[in-house]
PDB file of N, CA and C in Angstrom:
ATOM      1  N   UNK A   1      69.999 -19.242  44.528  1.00  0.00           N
ATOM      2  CA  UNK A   1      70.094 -18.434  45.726  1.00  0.00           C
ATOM      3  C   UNK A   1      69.073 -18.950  46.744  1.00  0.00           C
ATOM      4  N   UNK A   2      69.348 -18.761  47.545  1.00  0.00           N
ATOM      5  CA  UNK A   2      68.539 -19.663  49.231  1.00  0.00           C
ATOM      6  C   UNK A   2      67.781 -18.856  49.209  1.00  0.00           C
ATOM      7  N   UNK A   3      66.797 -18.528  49.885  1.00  0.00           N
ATOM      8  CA  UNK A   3      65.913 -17.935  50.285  1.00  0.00           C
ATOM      9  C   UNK A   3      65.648 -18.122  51.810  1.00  0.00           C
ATOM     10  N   UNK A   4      66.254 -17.423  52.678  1.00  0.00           N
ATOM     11  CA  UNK A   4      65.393 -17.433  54.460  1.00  0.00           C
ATOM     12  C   UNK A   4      65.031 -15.911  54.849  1.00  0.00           C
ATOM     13  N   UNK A   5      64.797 -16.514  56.507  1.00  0.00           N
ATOM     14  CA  UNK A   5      63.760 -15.476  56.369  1.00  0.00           C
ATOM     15  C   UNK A   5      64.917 -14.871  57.885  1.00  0.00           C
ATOM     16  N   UNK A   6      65.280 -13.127  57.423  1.00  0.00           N
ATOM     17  CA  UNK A   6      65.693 -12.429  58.454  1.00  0.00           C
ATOM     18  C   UNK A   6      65.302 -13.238  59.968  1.00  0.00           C
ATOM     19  N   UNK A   7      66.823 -13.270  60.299  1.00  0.00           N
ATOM     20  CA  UNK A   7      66.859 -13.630  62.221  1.00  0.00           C
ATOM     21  C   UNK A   7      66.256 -15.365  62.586  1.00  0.00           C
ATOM     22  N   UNK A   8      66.317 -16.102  60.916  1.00  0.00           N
ATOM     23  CA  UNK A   8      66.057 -17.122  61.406  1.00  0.00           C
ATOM     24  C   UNK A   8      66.343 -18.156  62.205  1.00  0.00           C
ATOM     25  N   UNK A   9      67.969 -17.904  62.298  1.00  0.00           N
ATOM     26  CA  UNK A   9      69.015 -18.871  63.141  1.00  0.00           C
ATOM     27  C   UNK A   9      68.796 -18.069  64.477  1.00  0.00           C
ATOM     28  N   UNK A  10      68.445 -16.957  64.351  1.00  0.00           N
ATOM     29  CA  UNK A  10      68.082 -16.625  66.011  1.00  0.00           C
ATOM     30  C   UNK A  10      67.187 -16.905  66.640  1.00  0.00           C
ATOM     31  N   UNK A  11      66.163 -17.302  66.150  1.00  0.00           N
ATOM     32  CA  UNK A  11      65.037 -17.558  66.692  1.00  0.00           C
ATOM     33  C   UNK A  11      65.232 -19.185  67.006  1.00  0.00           C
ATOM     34  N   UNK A  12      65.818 -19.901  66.301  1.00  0.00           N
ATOM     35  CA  UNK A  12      65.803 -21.039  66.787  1.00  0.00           C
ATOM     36  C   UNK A  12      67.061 -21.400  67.764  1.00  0.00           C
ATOM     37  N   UNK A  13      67.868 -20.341  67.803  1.00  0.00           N
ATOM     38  CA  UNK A  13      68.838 -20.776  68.781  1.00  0.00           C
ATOM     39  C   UNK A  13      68.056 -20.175  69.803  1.00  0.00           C
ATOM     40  N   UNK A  14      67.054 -19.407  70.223  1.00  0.00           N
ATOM     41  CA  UNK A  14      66.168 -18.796  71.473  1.00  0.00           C
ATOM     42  C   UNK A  14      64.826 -19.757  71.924  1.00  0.00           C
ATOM     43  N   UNK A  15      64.825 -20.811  70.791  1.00  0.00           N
ATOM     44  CA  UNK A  15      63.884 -21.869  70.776  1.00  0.00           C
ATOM     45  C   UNK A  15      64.372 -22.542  71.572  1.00  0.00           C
ATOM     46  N   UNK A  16      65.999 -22.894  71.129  1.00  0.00           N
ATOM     47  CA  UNK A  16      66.702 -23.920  71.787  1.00  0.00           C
ATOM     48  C   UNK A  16      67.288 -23.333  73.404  1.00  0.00           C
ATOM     49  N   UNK A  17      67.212 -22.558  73.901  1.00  0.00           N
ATOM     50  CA  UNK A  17      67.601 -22.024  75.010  1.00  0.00           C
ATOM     51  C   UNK A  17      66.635 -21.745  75.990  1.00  0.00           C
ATOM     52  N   UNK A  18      65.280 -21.641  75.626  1.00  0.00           N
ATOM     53  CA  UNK A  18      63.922 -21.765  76.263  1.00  0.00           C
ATOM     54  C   UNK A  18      63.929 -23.092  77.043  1.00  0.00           C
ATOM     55  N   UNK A  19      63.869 -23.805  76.010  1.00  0.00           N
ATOM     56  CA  UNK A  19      63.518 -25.091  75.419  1.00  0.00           C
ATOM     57  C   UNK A  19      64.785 -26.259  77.330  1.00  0.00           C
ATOM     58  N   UNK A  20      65.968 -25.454  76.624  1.00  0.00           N
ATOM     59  CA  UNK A  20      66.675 -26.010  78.329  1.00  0.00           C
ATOM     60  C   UNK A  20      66.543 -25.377  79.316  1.00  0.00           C
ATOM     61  N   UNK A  21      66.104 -24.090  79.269  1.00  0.00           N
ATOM     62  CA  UNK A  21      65.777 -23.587  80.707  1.00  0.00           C
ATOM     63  C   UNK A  21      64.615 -24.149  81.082  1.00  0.00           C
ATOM     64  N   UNK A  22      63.859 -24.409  80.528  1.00  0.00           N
ATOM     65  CA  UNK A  22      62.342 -24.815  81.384  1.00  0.00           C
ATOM     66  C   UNK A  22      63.125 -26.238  81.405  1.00  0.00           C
ATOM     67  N   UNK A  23      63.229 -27.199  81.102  1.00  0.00           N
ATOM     68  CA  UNK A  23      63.882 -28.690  81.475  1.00  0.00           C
ATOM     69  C   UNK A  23      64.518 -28.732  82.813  1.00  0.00           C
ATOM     70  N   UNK A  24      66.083 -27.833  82.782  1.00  0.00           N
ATOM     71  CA  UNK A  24      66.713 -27.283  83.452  1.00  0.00           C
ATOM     72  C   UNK A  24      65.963 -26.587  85.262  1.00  0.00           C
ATOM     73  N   UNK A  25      65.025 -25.701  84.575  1.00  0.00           N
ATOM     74  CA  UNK A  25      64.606 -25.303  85.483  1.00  0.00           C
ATOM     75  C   UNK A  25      63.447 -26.429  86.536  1.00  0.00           C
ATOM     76  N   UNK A  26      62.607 -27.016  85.777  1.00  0.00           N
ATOM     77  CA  UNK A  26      61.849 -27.805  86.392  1.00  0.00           C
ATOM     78  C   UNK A  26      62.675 -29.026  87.157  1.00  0.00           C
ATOM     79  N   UNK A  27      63.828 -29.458  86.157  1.00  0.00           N
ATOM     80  CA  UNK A  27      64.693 -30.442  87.253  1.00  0.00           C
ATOM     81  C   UNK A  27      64.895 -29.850  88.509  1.00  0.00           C
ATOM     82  N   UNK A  28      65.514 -28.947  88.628  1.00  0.00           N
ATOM     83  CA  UNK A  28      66.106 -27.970  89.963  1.00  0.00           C
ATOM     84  C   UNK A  28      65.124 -28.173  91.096  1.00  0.00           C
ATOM     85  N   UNK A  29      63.748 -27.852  90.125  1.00  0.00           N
ATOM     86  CA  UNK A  29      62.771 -27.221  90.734  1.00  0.00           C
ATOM     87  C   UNK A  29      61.997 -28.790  91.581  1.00  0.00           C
ATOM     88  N   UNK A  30      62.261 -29.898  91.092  1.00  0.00           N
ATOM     89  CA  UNK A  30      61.959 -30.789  91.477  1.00  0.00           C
ATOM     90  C   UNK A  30      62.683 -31.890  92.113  1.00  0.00           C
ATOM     91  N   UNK A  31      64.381 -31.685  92.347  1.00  0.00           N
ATOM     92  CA  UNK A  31      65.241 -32.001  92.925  1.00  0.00           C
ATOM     93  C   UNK A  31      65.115 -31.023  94.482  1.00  0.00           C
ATOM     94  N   UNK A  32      64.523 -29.722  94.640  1.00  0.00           N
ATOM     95  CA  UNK A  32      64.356 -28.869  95.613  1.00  0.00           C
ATOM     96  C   UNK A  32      63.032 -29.672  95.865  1.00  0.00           C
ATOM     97  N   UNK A  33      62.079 -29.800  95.685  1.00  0.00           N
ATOM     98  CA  UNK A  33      60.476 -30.401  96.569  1.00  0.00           C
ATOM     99  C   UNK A  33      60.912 -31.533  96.952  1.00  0.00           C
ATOM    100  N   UNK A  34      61.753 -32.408  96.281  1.00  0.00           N
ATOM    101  CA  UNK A  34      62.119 -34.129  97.115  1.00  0.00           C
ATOM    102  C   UNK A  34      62.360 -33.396  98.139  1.00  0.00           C
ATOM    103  N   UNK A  35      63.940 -32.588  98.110  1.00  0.00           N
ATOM    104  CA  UNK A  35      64.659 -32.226  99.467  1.00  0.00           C
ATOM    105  C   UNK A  35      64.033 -32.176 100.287  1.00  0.00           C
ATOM    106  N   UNK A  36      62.924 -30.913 100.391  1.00  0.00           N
ATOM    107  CA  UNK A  36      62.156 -30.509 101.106  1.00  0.00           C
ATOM    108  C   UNK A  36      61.012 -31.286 102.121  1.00  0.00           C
ATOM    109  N   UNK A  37      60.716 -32.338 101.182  1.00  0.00           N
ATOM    110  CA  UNK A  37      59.845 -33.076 101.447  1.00  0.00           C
ATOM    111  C   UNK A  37      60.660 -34.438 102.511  1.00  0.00           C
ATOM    112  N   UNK A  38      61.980 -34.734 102.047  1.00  0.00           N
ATOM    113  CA  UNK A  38      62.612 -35.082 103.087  1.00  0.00           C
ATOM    114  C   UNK A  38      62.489 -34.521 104.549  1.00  0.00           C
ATOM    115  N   UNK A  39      62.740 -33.306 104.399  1.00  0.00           N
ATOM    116  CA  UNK A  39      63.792 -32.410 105.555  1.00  0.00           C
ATOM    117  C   UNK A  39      61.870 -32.365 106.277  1.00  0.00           C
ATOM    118  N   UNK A  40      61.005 -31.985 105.625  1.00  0.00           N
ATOM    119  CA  UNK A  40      59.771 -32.041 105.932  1.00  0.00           C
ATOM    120  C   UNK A  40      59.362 -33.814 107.441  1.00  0.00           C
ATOM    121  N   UNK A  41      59.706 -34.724 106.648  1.00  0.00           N
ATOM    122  CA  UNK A  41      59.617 -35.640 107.660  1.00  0.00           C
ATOM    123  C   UNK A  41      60.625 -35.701 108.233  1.00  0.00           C
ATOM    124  N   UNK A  42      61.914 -35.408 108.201  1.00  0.00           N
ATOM    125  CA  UNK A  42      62.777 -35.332 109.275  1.00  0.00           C
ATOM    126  C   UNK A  42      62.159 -34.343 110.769  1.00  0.00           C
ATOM    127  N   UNK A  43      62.147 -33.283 110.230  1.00  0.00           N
ATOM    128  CA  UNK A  43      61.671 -32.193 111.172  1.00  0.00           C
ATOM    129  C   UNK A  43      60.129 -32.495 112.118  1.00  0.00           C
ATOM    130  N   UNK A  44      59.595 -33.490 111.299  1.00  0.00           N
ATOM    131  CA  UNK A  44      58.342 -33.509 111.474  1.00  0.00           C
ATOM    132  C   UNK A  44      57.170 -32.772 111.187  1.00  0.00           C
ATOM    133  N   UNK A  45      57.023 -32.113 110.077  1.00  0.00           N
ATOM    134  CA  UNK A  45      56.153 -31.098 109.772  1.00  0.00           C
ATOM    135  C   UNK A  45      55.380 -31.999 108.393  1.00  0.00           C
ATOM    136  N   UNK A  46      55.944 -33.390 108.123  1.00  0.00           N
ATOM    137  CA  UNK A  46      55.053 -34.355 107.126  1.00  0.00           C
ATOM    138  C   UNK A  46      55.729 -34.010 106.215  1.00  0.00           C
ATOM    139  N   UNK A  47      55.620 -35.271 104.857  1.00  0.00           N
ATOM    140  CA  UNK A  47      56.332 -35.346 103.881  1.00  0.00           C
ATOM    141  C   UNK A  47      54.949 -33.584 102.586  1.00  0.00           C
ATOM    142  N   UNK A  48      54.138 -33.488 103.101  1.00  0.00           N
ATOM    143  CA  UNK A  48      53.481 -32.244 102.130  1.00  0.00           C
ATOM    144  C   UNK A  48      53.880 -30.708 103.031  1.00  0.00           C
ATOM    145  N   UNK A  49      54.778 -30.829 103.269  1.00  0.00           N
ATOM    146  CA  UNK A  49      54.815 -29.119 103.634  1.00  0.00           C
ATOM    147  C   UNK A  49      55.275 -28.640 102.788  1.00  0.00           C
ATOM    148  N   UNK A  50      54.665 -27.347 103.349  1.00  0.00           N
ATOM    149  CA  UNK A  50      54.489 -25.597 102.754  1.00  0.00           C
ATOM    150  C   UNK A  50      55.799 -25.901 101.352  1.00  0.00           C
ATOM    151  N   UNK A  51      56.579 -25.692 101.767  1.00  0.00           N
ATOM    152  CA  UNK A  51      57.844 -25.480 100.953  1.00  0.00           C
ATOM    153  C   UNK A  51      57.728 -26.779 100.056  1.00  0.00           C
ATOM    154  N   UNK A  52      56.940 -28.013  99.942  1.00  0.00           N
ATOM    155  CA  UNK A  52      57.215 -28.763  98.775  1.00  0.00           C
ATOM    156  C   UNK A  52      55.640 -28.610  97.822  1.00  0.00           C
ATOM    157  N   UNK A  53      55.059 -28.110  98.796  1.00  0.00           N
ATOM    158  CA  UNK A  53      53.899 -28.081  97.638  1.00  0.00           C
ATOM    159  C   UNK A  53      54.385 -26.854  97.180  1.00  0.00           C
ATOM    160  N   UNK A  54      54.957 -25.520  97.943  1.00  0.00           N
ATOM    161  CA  UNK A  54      55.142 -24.443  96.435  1.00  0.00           C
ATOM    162  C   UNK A  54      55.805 -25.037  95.636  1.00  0.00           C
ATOM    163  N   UNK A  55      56.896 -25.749  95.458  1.00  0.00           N
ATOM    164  CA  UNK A  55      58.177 -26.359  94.870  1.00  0.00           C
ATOM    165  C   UNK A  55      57.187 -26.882  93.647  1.00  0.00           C
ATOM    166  N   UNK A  56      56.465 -27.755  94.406  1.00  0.00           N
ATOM    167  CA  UNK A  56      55.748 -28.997  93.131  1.00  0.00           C
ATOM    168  C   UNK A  56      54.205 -29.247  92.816  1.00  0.00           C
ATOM    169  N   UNK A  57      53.409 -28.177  93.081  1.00  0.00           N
ATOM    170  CA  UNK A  57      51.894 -28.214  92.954  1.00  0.00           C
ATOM    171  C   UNK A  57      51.672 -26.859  92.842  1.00  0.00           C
ATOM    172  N   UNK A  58      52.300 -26.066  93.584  1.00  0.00           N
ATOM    173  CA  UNK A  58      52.292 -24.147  93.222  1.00  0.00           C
ATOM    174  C   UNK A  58      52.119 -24.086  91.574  1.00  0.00           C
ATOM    175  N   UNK A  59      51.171 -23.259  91.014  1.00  0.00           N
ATOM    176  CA  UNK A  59      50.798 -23.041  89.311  1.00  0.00           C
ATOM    177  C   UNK A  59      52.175 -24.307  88.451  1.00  0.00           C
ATOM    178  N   UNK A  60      51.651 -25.267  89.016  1.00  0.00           N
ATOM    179  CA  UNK A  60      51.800 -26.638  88.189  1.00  0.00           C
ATOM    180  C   UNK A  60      50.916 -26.822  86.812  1.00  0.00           C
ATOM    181  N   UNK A  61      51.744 -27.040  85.804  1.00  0.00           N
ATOM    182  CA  UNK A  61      50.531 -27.209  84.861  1.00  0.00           C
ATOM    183  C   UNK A  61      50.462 -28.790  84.271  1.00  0.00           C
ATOM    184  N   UNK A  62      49.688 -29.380  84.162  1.00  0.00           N
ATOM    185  CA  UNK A  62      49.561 -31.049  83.513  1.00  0.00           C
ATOM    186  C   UNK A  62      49.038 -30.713  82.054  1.00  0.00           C
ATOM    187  N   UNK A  63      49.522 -30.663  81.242  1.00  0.00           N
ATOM    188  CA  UNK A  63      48.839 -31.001  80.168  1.00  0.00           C
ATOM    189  C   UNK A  63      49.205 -32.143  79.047  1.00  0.00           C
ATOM    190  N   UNK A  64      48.540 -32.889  78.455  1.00  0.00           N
ATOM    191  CA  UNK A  64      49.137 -34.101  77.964  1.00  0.00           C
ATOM    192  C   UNK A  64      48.613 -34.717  76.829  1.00  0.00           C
ATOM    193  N   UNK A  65      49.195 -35.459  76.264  1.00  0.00           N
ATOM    194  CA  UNK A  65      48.214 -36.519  74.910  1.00  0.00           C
ATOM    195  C   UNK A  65      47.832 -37.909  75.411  1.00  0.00           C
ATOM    196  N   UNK A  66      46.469 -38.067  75.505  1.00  0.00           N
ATOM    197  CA  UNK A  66      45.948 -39.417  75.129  1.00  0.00           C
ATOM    198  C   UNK A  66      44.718 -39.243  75.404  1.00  0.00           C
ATOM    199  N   UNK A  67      43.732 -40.000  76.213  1.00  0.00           N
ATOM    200  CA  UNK A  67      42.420 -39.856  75.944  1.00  0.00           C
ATOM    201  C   UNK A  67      42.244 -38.633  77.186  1.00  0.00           C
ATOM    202  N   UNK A  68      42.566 -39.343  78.649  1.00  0.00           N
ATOM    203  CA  UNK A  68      42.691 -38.055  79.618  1.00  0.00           C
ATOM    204  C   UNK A  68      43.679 -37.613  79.990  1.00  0.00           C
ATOM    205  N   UNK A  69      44.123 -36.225  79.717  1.00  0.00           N
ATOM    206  CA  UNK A  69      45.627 -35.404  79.937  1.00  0.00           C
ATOM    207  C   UNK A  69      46.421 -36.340  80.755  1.00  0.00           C
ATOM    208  N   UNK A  70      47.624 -36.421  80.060  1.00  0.00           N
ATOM    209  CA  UNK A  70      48.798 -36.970  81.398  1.00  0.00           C
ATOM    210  C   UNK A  70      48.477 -38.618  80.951  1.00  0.00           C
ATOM    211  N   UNK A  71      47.730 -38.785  80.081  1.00  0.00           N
ATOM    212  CA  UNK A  71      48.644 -40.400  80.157  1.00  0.00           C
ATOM    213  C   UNK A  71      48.753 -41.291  78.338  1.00  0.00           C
ATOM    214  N   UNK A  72      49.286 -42.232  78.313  1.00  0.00           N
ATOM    215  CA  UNK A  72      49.367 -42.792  76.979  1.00  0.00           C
ATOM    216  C   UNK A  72      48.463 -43.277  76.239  1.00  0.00           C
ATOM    217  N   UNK A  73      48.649 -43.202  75.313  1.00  0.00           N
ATOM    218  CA  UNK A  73      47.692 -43.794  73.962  1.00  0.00           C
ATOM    219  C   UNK A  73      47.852 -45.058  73.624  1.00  0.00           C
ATOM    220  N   UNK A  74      47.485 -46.444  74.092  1.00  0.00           N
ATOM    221  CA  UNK A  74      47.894 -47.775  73.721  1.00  0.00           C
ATOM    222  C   UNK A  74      47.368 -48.604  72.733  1.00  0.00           C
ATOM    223  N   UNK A  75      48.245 -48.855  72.304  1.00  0.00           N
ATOM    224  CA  UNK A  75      47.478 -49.377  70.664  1.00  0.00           C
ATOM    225  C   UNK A  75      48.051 -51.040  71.182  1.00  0.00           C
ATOM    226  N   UNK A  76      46.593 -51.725  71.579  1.00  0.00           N
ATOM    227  CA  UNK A  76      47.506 -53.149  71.746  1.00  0.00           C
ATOM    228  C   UNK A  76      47.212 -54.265  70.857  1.00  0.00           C
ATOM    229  N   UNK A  77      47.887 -54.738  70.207  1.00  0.00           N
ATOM    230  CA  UNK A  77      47.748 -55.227  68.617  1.00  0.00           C
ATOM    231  C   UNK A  77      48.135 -57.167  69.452  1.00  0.00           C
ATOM    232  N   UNK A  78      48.188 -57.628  70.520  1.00  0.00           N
ATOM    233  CA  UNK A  78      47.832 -58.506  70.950  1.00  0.00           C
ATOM    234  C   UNK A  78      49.632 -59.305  71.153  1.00  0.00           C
ATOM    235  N   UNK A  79      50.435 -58.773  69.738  1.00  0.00           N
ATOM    236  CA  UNK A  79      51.583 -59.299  69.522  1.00  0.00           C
ATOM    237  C   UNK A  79      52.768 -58.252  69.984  1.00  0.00           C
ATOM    238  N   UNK A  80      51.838 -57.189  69.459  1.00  0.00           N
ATOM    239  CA  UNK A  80      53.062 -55.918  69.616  1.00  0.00           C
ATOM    240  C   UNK A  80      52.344 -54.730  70.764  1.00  0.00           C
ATOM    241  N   UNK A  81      52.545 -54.252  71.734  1.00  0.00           N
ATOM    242  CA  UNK A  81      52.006 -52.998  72.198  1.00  0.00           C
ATOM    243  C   UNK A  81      52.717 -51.379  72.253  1.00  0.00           C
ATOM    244  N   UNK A  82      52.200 -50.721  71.871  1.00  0.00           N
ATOM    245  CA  UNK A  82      52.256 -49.965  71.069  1.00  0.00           C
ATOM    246  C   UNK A  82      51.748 -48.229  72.093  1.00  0.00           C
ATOM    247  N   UNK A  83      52.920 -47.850  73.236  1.00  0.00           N
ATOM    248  CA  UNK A  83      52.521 -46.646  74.191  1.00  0.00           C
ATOM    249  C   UNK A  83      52.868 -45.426  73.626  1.00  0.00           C
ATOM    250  N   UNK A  84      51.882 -44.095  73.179  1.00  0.00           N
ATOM    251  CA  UNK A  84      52.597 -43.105  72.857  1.00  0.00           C
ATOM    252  C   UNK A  84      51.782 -42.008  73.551  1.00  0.00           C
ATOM    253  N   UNK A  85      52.827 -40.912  74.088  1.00  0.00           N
ATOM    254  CA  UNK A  85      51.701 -40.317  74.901  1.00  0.00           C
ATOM    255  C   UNK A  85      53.288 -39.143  75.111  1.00  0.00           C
ATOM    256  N   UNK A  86      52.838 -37.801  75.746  1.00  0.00           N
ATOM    257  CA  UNK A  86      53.565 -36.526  75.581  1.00  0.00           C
ATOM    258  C   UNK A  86      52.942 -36.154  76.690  1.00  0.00           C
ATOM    259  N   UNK A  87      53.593 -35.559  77.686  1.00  0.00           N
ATOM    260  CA  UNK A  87      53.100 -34.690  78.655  1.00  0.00           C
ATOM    261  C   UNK A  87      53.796 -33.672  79.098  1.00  0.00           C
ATOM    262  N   UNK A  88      53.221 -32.293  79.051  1.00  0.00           N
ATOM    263  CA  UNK A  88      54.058 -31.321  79.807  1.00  0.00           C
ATOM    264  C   UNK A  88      53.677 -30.988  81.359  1.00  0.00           C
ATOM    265  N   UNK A  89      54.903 -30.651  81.752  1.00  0.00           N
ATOM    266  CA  UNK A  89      55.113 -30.356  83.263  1.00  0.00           C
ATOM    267  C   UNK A  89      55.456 -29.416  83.815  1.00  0.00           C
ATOM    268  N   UNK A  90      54.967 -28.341  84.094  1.00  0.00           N
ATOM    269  CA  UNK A  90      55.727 -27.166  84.322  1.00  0.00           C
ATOM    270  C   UNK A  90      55.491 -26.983  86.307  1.00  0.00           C
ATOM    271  N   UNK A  91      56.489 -26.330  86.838  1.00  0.00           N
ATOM    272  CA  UNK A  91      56.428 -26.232  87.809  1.00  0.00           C
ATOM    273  C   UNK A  91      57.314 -24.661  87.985  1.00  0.00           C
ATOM    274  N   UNK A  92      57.218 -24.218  89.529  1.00  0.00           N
ATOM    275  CA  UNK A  92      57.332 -22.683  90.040  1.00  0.00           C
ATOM    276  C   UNK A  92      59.023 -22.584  89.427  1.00  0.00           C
ATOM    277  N   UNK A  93      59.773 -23.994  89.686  1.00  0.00           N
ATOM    278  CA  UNK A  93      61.038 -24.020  89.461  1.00  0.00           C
ATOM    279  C   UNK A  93      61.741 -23.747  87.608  1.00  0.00           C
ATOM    280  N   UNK A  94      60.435 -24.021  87.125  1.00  0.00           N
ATOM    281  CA  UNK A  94      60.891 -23.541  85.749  1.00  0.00           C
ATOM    282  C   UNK A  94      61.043 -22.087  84.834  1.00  0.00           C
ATOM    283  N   UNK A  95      60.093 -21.333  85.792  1.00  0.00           N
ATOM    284  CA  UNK A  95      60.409 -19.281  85.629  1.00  0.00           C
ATOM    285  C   UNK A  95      62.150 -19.268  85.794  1.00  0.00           C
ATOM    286  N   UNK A  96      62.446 -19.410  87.089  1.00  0.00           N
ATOM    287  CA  UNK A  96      64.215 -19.076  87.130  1.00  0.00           C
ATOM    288  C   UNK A  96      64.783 -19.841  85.595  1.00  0.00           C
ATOM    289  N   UNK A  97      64.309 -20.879  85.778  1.00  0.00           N
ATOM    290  CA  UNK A  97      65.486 -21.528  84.712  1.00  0.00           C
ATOM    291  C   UNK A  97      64.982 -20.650  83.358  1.00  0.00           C
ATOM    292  N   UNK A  98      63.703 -20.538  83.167  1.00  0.00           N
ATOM    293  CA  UNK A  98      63.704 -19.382  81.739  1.00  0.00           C
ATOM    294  C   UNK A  98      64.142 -18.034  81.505  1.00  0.00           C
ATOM    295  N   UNK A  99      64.454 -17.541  82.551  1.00  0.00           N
ATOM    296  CA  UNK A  99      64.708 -16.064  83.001  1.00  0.00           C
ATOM    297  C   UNK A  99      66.249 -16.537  82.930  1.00  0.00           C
ATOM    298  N   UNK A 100      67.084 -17.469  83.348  1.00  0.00           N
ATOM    299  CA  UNK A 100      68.159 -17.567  82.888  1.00  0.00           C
ATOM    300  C   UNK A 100      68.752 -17.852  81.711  1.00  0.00           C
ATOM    301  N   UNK A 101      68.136 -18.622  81.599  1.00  0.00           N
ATOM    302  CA  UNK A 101      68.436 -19.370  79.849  1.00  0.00           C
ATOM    303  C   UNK A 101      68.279 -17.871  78.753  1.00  0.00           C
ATOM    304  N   UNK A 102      67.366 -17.029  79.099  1.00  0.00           N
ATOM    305  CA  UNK A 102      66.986 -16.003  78.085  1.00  0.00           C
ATOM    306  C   UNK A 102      68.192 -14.926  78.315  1.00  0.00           C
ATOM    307  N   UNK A 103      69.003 -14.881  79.726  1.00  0.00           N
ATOM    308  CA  UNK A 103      70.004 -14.094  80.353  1.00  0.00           C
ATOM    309  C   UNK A 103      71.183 -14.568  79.265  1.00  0.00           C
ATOM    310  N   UNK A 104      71.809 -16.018  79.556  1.00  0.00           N
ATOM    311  CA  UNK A 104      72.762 -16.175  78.754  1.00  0.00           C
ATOM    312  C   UNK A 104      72.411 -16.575  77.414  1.00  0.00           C
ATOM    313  N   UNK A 105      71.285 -16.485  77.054  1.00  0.00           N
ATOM    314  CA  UNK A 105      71.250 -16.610  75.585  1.00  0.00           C
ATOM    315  C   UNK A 105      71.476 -15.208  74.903  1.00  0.00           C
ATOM    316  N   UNK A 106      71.393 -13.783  75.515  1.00  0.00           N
ATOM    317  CA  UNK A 106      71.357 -12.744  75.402  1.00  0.00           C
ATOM    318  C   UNK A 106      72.827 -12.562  75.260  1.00  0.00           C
ATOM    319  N   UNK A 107      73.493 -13.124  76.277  1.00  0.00           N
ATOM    320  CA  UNK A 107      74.894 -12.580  76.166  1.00  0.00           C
ATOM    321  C   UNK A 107      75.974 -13.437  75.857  1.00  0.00           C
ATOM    322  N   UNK A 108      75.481 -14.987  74.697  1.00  0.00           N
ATOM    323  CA  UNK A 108      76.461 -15.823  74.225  1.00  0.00           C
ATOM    324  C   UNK A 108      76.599 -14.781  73.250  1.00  0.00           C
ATOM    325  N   UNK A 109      76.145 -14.211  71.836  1.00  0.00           N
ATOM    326  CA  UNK A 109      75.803 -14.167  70.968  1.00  0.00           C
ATOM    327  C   UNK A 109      77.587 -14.011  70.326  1.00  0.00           C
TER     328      UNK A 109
END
């Protein structure tokens, strides 16, 4: 007999639905600050206006693996080089996408 543990397939299908809304959401969220940042030098108001720094520096978070946050770990062995490094990115655009993802994960079931 198996042994798991109550609501386990739920929790990881809510893992997995987090997991694309923040992706999801930060793409959006960073396909909207280019725009902006366009329409910004079109208009003339400079490629950093208001509307692309909330988009893409508003409670931005960097956090990362290697020696200083945000960049790789290089192991260079002279023959082979060797980059490993993880960084998260969160931006204003990734709340909607979690607040959605948690919406229809609520009501695939």
């Amino acid at each position: 007999m198996k042994a798991t543990l109550p609501g386990a397939p739920r929790i990881g299908r809510t893992i997995v639905f987090v997991l694309l809304g923040l992706i999801l959401g930060g793409f959006v969220g960073q396909i909207l600050a280019v725009g902006s940042a366009h329409l910004g030098e079109i208009s003339g108001a400079g490629r950093e206006n208001v509307v692309y720094l909330l988009l893409s520096k508003f409670g931005a978070v960097d956090a990362g693996f290697g020696l200083p946050p945000s960049t790789e770990f290089v192991l260079d062995l002279f023959i082979v080089k060797i980059k490993l490094g993880l960084a998260f990115k969160f931006n204003i655009g990734c709340i909607p996408g979690l607040i959605l993802s948690l919406y229809l994960e609520k009501w695939s079931r």
